[in-house]
PDB file of N, CA and C in Angstrom:
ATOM      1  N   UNK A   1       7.033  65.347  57.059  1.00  0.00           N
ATOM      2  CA  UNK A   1       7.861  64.305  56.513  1.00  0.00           C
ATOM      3  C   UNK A   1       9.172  64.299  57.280  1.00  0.00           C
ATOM      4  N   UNK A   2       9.717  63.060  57.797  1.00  0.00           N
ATOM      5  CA  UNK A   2      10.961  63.053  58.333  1.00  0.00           C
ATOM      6  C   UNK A   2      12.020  62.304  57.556  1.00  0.00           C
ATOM      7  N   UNK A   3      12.901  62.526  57.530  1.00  0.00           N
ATOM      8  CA  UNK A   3      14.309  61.812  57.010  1.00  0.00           C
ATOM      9  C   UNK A   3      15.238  61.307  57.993  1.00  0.00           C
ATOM     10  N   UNK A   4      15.311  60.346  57.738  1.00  0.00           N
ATOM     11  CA  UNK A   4      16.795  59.981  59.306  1.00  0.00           C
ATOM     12  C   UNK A   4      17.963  60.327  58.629  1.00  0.00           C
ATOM     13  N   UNK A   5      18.685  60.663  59.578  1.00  0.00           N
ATOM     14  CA  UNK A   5      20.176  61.431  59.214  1.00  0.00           C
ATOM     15  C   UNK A   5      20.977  60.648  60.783  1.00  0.00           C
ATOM     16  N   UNK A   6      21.615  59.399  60.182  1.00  0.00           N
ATOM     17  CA  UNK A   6      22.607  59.206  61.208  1.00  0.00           C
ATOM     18  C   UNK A   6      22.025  58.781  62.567  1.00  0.00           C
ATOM     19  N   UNK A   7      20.896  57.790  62.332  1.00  0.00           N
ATOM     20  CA  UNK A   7      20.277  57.295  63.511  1.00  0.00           C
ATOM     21  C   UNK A   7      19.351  58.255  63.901  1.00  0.00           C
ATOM     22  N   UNK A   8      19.072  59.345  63.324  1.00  0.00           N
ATOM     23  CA  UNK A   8      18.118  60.021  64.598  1.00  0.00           C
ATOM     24  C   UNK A   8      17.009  60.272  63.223  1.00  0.00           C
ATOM     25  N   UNK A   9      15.885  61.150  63.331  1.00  0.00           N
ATOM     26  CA  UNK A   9      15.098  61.261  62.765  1.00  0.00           C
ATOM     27  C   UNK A   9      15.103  62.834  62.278  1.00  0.00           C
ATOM     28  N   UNK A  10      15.191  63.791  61.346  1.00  0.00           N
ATOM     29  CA  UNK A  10      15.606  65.248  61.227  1.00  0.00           C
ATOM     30  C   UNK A  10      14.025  65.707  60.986  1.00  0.00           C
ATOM     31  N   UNK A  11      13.735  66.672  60.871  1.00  0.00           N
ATOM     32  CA  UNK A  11      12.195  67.018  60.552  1.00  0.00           C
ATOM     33  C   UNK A  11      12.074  68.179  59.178  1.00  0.00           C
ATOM     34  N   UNK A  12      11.776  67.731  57.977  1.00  0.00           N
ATOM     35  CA  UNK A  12      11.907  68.646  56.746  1.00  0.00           C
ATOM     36  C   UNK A  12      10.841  69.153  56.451  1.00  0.00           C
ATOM     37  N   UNK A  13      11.311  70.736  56.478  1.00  0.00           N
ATOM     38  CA  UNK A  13      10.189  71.443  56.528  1.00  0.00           C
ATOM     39  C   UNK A  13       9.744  71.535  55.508  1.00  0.00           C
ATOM     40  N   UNK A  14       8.090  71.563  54.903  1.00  0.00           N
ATOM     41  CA  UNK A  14       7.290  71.353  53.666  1.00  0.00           C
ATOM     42  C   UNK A  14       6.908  72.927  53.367  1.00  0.00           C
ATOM     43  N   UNK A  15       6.580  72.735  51.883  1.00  0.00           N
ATOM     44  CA  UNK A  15       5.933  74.008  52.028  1.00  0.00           C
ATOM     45  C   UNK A  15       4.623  74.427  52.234  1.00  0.00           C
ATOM     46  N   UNK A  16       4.266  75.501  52.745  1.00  0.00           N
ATOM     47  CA  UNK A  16       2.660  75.779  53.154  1.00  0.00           C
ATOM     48  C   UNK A  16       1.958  75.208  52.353  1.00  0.00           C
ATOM     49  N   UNK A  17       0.943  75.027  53.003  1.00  0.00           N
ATOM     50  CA  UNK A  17      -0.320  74.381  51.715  1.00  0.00           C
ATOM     51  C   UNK A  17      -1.960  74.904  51.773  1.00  0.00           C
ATOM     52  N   UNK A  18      -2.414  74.803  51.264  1.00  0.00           N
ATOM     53  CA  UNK A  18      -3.536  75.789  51.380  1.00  0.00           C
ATOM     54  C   UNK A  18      -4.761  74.681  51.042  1.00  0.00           C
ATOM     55  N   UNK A  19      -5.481  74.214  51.398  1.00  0.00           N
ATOM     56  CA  UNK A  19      -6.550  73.177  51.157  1.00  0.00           C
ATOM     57  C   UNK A  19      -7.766  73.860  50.987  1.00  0.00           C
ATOM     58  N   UNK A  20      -8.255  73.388  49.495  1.00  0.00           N
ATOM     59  CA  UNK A  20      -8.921  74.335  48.461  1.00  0.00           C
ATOM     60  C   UNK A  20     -10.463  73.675  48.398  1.00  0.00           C
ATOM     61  N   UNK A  21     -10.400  71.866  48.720  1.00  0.00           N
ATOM     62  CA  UNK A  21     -11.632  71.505  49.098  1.00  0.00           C
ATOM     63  C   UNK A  21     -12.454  71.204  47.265  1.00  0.00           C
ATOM     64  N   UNK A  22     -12.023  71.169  46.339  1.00  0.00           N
ATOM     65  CA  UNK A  22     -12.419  71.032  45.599  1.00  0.00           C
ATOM     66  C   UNK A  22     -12.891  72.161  44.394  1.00  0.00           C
ATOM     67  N   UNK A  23     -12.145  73.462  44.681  1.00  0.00           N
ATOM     68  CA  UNK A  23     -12.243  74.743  43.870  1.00  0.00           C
ATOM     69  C   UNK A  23     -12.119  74.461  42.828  1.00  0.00           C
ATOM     70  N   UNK A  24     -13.316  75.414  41.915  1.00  0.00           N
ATOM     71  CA  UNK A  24     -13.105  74.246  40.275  1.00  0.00           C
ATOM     72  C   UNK A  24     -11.849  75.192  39.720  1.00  0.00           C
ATOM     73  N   UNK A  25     -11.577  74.399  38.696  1.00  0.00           N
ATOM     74  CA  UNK A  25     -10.353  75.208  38.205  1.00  0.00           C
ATOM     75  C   UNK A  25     -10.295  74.306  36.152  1.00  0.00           C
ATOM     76  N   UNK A  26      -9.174  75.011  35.492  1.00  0.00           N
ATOM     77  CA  UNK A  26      -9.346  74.297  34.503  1.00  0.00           C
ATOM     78  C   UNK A  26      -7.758  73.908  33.438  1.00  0.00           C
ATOM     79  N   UNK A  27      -7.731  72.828  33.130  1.00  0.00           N
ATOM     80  CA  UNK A  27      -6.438  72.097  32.812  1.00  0.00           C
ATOM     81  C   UNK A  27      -6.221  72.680  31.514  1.00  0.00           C
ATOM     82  N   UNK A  28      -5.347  72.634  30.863  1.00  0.00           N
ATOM     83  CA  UNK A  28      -5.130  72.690  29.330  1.00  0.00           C
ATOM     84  C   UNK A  28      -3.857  71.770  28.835  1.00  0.00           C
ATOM     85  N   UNK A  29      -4.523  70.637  27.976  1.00  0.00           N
ATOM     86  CA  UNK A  29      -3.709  69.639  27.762  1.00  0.00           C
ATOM     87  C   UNK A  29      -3.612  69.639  26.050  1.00  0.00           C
ATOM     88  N   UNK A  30      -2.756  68.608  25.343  1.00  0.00           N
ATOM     89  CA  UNK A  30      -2.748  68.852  23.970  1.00  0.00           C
ATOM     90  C   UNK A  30      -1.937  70.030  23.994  1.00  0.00           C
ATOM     91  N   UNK A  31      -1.008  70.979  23.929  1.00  0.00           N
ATOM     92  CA  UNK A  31      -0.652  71.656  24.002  1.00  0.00           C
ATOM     93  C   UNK A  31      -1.647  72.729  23.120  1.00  0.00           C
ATOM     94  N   UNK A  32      -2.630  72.748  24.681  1.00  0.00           N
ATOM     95  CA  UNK A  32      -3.749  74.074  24.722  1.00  0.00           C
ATOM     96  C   UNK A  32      -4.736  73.673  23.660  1.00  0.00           C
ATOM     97  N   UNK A  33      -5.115  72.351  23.185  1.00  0.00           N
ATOM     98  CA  UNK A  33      -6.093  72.454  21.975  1.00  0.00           C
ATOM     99  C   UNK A  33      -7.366  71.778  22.704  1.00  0.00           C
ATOM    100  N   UNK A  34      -7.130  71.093  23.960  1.00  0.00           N
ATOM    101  CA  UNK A  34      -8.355  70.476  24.581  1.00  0.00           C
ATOM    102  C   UNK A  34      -7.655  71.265  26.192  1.00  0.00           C
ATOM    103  N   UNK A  35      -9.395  71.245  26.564  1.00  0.00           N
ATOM    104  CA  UNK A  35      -9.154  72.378  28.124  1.00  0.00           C
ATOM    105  C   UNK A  35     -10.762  71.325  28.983  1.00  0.00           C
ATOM    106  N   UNK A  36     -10.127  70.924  30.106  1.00  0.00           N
ATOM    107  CA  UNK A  36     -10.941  70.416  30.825  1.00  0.00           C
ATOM    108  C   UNK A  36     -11.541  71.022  32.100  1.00  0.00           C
ATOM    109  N   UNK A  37     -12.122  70.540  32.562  1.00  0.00           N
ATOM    110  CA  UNK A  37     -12.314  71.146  33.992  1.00  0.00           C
ATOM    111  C   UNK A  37     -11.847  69.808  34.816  1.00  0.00           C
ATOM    112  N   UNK A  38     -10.949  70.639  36.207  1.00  0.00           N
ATOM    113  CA  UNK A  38     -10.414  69.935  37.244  1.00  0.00           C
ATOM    114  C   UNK A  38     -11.039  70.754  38.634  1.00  0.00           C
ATOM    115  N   UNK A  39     -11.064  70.040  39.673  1.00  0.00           N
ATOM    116  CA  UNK A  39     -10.741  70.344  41.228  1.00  0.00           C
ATOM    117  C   UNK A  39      -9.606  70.649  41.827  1.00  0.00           C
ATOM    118  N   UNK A  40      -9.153  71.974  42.306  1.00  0.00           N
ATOM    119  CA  UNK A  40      -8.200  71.612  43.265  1.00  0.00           C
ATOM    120  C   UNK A  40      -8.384  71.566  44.340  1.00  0.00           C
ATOM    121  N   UNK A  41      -7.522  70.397  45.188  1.00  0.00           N
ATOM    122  CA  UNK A  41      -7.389  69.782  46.261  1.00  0.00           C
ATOM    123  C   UNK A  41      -6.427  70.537  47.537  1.00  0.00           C
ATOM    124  N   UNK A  42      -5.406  70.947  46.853  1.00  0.00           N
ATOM    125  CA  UNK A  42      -4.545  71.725  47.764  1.00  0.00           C
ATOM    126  C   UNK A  42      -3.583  72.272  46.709  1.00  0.00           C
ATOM    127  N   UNK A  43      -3.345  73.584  47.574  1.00  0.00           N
ATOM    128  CA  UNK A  43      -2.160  74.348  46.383  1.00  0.00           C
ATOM    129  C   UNK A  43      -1.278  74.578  47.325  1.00  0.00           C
ATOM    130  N   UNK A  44       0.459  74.704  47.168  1.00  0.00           N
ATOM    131  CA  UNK A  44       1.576  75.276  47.664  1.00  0.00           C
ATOM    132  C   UNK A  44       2.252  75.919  46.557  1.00  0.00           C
ATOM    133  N   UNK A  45       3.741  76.833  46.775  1.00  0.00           N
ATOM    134  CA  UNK A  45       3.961  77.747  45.909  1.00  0.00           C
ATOM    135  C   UNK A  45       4.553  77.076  45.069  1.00  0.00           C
ATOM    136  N   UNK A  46       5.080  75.576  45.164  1.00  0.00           N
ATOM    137  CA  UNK A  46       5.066  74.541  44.060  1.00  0.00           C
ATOM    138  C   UNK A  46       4.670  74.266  43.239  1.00  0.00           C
ATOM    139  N   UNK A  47       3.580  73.788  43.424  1.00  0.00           N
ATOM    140  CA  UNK A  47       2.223  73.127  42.795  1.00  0.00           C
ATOM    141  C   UNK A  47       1.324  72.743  43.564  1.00  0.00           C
ATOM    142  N   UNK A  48       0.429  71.477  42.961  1.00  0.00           N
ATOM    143  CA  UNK A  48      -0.924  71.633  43.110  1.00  0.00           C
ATOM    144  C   UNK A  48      -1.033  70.292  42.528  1.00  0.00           C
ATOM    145  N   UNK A  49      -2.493  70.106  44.036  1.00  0.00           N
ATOM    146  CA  UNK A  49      -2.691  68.997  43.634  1.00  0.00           C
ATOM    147  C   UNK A  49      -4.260  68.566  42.980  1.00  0.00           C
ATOM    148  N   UNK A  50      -4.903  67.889  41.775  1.00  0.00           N
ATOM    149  CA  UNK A  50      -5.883  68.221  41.311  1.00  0.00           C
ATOM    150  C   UNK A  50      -6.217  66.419  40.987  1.00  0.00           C
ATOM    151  N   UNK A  51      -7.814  66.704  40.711  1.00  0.00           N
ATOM    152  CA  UNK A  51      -8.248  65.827  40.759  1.00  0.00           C
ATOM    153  C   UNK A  51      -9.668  66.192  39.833  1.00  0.00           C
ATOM    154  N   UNK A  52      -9.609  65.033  38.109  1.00  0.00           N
ATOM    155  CA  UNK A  52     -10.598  65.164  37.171  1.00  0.00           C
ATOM    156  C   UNK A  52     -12.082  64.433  37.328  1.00  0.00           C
ATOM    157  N   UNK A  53     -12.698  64.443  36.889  1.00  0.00           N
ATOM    158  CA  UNK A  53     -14.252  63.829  36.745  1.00  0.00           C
ATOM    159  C   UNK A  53     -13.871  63.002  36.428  1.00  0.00           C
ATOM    160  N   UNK A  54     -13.256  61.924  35.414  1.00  0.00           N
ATOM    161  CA  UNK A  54     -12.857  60.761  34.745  1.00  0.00           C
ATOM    162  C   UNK A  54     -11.066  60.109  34.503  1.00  0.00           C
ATOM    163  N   UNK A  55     -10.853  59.539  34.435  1.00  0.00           N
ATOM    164  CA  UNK A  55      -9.547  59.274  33.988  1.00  0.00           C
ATOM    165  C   UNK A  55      -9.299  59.477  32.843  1.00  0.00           C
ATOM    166  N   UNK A  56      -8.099  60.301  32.566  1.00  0.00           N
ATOM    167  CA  UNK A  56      -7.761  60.569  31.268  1.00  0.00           C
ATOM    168  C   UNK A  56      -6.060  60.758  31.548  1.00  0.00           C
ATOM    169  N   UNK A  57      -5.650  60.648  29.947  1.00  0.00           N
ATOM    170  CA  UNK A  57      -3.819  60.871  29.892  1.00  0.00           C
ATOM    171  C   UNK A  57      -3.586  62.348  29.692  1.00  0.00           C
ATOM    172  N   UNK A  58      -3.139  62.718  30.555  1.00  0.00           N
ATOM    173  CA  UNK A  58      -3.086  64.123  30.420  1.00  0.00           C
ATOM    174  C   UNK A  58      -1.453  64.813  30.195  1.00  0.00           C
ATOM    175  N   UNK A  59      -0.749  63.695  29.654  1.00  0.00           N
ATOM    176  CA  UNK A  59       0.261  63.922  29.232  1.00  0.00           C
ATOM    177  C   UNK A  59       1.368  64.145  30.750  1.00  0.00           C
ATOM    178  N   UNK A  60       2.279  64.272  30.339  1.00  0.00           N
ATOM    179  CA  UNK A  60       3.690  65.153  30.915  1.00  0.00           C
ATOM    180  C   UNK A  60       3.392  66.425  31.547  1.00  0.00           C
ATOM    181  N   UNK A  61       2.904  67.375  30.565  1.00  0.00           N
ATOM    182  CA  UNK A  61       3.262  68.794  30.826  1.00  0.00           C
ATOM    183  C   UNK A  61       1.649  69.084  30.484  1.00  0.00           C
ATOM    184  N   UNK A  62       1.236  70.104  30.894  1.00  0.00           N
ATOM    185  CA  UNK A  62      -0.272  71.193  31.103  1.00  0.00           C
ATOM    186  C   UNK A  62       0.075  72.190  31.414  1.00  0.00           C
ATOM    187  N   UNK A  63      -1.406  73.362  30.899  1.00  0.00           N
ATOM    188  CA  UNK A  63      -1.236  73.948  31.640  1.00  0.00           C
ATOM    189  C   UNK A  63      -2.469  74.229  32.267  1.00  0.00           C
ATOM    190  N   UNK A  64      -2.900  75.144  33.465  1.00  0.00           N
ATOM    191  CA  UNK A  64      -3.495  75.048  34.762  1.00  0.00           C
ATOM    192  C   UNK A  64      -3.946  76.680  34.562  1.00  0.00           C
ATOM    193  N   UNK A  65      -5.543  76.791  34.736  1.00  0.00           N
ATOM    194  CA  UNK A  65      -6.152  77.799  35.090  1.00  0.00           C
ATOM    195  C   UNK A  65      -6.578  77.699  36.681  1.00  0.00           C
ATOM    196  N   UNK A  66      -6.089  78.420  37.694  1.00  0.00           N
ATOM    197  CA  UNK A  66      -6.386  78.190  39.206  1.00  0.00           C
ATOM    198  C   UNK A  66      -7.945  79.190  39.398  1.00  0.00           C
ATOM    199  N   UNK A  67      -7.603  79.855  38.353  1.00  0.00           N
ATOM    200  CA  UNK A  67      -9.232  80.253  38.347  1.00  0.00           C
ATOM    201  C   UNK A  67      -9.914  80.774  36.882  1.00  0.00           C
ATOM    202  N   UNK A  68     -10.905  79.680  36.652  1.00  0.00           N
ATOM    203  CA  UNK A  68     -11.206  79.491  35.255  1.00  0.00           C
ATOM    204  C   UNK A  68     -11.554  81.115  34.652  1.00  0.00           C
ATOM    205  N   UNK A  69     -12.005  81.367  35.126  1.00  0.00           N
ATOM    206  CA  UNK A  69     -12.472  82.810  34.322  1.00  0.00           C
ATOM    207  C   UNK A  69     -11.589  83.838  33.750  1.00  0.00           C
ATOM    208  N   UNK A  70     -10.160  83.479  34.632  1.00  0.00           N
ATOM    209  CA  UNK A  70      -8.987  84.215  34.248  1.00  0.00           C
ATOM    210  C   UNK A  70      -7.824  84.072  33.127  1.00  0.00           C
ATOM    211  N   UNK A  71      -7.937  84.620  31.859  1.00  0.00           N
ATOM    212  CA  UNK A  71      -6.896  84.148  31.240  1.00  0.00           C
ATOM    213  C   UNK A  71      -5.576  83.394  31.463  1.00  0.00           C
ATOM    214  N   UNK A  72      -5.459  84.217  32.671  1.00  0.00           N
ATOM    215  CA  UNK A  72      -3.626  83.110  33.345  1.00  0.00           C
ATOM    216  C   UNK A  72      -3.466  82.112  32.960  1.00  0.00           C
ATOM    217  N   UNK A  73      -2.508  81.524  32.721  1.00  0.00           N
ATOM    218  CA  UNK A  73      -1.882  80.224  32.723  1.00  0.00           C
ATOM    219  C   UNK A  73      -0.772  79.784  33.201  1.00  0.00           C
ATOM    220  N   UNK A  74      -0.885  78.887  33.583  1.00  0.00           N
ATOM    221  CA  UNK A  74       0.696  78.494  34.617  1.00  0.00           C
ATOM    222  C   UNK A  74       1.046  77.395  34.116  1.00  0.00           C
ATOM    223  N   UNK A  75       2.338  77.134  33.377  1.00  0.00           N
ATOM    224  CA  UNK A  75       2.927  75.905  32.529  1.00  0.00           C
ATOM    225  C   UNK A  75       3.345  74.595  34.273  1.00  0.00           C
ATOM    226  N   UNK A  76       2.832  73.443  33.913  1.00  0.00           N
ATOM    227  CA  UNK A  76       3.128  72.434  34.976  1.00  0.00           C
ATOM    228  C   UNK A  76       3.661  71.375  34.185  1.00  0.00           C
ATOM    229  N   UNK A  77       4.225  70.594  35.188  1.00  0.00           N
ATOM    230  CA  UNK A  77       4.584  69.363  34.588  1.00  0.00           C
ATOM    231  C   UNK A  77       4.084  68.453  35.778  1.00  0.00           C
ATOM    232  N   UNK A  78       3.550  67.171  35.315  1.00  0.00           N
ATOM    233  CA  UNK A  78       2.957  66.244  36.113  1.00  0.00           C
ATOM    234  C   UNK A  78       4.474  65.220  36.383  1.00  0.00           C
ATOM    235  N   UNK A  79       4.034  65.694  37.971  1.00  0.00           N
ATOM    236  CA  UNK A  79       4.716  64.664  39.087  1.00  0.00           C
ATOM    237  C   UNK A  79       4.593  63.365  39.418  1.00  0.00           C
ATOM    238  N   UNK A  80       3.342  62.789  39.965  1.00  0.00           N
ATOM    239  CA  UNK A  80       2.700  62.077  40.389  1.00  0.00           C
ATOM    240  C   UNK A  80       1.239  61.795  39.558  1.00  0.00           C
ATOM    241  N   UNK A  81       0.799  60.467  39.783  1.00  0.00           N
ATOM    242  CA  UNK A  81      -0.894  60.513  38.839  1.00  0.00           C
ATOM    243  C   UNK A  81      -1.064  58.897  39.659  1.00  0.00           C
ATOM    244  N   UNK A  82      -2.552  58.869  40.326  1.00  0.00           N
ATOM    245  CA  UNK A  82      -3.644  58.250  40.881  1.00  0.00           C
ATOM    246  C   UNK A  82      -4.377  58.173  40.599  1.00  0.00           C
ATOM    247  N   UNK A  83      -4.598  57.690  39.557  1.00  0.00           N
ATOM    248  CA  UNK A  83      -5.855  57.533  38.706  1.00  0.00           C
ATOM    249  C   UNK A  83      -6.508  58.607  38.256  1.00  0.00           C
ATOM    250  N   UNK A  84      -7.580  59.347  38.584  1.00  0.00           N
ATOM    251  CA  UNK A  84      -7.848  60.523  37.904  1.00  0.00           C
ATOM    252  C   UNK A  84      -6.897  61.703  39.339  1.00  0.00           C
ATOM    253  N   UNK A  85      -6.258  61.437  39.899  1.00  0.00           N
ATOM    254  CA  UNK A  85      -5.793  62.700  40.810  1.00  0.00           C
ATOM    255  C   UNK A  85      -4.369  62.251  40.521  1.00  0.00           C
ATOM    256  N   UNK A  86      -3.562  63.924  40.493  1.00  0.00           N
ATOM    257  CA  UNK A  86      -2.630  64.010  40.119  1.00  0.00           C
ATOM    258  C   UNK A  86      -1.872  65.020  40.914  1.00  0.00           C
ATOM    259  N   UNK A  87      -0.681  65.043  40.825  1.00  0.00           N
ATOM    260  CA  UNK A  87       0.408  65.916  41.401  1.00  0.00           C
ATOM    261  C   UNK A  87       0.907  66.805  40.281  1.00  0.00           C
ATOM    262  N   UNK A  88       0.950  67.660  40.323  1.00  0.00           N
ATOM    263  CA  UNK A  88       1.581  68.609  38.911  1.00  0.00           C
ATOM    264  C   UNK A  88       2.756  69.950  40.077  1.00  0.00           C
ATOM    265  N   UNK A  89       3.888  70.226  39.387  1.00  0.00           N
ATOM    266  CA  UNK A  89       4.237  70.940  39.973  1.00  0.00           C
ATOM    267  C   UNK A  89       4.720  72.245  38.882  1.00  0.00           C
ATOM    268  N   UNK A  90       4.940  73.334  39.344  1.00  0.00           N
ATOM    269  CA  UNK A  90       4.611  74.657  38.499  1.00  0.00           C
ATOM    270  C   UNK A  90       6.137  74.311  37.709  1.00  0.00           C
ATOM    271  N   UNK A  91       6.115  75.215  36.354  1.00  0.00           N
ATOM    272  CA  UNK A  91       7.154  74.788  36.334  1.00  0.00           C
ATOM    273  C   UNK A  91       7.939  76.235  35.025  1.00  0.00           C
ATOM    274  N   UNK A  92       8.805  77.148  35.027  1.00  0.00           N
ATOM    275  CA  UNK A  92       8.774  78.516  34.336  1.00  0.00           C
ATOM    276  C   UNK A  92       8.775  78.341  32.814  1.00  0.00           C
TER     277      UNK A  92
END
């Protein structure tokens, strides 16, 4: 991504990203009373970008199993939304 700064073009550095190809993973929306399954698409130490089987409102805020089998949870708040693919970024 570039930004111009004063006629010229500056170059802003992004953060790493890791392209996951569709790793299943699993959402928790309702605050935790409905849990879906998602894809992720790409992860950075931000967030993550995911993408559902269907369109649904998945609210503001979720939270995100990056790997279903694991209790973890990581509180997100949604950034961006494309129909069923979404931008969520981590959030403490």
């Amino acid at each position: 991504m570039d930004t111009i700064e004063q006629g010229r073009r500056v170059k802003v550095q992004r953060e790493p990203r890791r392209l996951l190809n569709g790793r299943p993973a699993l959402i928790a929306v309702d605050h935790g009373m409905t849990e879906l399954e998602c894809s992720v698409l790409d992860v950075a130490p931000g967030g993550v970008k995911i993408v559902t089987a269907a369109e649904i409102d998945v609210g503001d805020r979720l939270m995100i199993a990056l790997v279903p089998t694991h209790p973890r949870r990581q509180q997100c708040e949604v950034v961006w939304r494309r129909g069923n693919t979404f931008g969520i970024k981590f959030v403490s």
